[in-house]
Protein backbone atom coordinates (compact mmCIF):
# COMPACT_ATOMS: atom_id res chain seq x y z
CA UNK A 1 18.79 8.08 -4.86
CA UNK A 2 15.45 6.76 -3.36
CA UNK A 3 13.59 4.42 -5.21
CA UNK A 4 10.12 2.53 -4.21
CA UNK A 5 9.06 0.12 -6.18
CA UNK A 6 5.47 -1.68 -5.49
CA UNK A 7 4.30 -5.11 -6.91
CA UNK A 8 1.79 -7.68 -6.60
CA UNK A 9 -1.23 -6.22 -8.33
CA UNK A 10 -3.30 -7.95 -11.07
CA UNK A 11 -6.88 -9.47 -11.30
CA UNK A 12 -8.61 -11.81 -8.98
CA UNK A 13 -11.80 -12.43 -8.69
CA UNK A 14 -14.39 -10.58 -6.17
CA UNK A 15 -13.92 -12.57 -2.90
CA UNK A 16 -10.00 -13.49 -3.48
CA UNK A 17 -7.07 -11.55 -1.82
CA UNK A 18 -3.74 -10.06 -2.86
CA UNK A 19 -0.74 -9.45 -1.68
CA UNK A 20 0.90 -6.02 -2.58
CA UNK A 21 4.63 -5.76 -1.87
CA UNK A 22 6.94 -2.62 -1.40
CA UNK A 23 10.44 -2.01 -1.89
CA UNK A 24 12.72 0.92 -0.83
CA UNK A 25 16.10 1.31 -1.55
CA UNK A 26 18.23 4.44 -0.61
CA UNK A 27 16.36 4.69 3.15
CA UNK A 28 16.15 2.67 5.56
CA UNK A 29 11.93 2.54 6.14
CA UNK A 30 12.25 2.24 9.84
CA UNK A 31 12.12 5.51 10.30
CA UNK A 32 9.53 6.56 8.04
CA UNK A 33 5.79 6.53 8.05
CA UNK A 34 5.13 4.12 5.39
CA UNK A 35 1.60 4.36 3.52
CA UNK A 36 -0.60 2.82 0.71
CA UNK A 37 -3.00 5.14 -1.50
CA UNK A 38 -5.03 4.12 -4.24
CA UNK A 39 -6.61 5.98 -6.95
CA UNK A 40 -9.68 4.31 -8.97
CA UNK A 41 -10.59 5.54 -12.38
CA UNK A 42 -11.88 9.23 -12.19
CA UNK A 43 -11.50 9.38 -8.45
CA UNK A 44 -8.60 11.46 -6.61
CA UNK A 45 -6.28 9.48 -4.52
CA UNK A 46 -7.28 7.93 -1.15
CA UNK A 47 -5.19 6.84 1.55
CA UNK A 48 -5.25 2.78 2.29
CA UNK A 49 -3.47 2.47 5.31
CA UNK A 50 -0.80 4.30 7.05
CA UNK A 51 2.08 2.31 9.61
CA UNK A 52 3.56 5.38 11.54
CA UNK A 53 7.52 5.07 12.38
CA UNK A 54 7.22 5.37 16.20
CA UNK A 55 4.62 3.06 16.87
CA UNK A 56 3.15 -0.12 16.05
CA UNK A 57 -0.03 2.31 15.32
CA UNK A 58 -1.49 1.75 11.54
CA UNK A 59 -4.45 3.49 10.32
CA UNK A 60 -6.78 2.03 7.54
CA UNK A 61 -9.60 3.48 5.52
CA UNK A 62 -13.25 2.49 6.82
CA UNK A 63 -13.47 0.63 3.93
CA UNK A 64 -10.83 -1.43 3.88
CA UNK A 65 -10.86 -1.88 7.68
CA UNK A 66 -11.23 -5.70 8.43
CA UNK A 67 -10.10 -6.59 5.18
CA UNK A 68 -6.90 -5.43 4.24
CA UNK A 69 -3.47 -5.44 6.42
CA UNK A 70 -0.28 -3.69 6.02
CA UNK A 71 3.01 -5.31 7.83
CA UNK A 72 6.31 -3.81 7.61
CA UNK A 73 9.57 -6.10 7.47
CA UNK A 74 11.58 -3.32 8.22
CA UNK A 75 15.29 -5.56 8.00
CA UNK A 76 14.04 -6.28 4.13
CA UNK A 77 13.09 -2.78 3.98
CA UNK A 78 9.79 -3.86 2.59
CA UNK A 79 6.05 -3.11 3.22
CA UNK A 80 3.52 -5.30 2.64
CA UNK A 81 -0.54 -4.65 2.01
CA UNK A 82 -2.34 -7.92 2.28
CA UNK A 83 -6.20 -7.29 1.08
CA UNK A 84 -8.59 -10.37 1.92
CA UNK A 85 -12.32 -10.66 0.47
CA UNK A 86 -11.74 -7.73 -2.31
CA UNK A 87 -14.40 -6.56 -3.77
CA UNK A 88 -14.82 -4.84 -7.41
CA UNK A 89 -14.89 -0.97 -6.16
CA UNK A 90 -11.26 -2.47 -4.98
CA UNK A 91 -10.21 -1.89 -8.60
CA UNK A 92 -7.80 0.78 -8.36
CA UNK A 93 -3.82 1.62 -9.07
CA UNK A 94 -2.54 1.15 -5.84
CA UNK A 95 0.98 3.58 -4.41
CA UNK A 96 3.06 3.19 -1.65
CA UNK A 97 4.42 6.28 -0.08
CA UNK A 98 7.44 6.72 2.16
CA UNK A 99 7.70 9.84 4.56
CA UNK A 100 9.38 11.35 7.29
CA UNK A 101 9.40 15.22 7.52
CA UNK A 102 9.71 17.16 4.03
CA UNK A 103 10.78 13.84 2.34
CA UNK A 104 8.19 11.82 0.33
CA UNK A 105 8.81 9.50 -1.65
CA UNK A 106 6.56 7.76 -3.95
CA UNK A 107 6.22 4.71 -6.55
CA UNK A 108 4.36 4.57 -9.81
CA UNK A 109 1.89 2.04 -8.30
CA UNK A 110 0.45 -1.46 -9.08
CA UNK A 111 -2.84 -2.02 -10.91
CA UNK A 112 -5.12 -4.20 -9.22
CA UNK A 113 -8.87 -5.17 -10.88
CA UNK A 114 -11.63 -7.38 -8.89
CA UNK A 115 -13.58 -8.27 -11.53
CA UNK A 116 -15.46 -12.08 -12.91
């Protein structure tokens, strides 16, 4: 049974940074595109960032680009999403997504808020 399990979220203040962590148990992550999403308050889902399997290739929003950077410590089967100088339209449950062909998994997300 796959599980993926994100944490890290919580408030901080505009300016300040997080850093999200994500868990998988059940695959290895290596050789699946792993993502972060977020979805703000009466908004649909938006991807973050994307770290493809076969390449060191990783994809970010515009808006995050800059500011936020996802790693992968594939041996601790773990992602990580490391947001710098956050901003309040930040505020969002954040998801991390695991994928490779049909197969997508999916946690039940972290809160974060940027707010003073």
């Amino acid at each position: 049974q796959v599980q993926v399990v994100e944490s890290g979220g919580g408030l901080v203040q505009p300016g300040g940074s997080l850093r999200l962590s994500c868990t998988v148990s059940g695959v290895a992550i290596s050789s699946y595109s792993m993502s972060w999403y977020r979805q703000a308050p009466g908004k649909e889902r938006e991807l973050v960032a994307r770290a493809s399997s076969v390449s060191s290739f990783t994809n970010y929003a515009d808006s995050v680009k800059g500011r936020f950077t996802l790693s992968r410590a594939n041996a601790k089967n773990t992602v990580y999403l490391q947001m710098n100088s956050l901003k309040p339209e930040d505020t969002a449950v954040y998801y991390c997504s695991a994928r490779r062909n049909v197969n997508d998994y999916w946690g039940q997300g972290t809160q974060v808020t940027v707010s003073s």
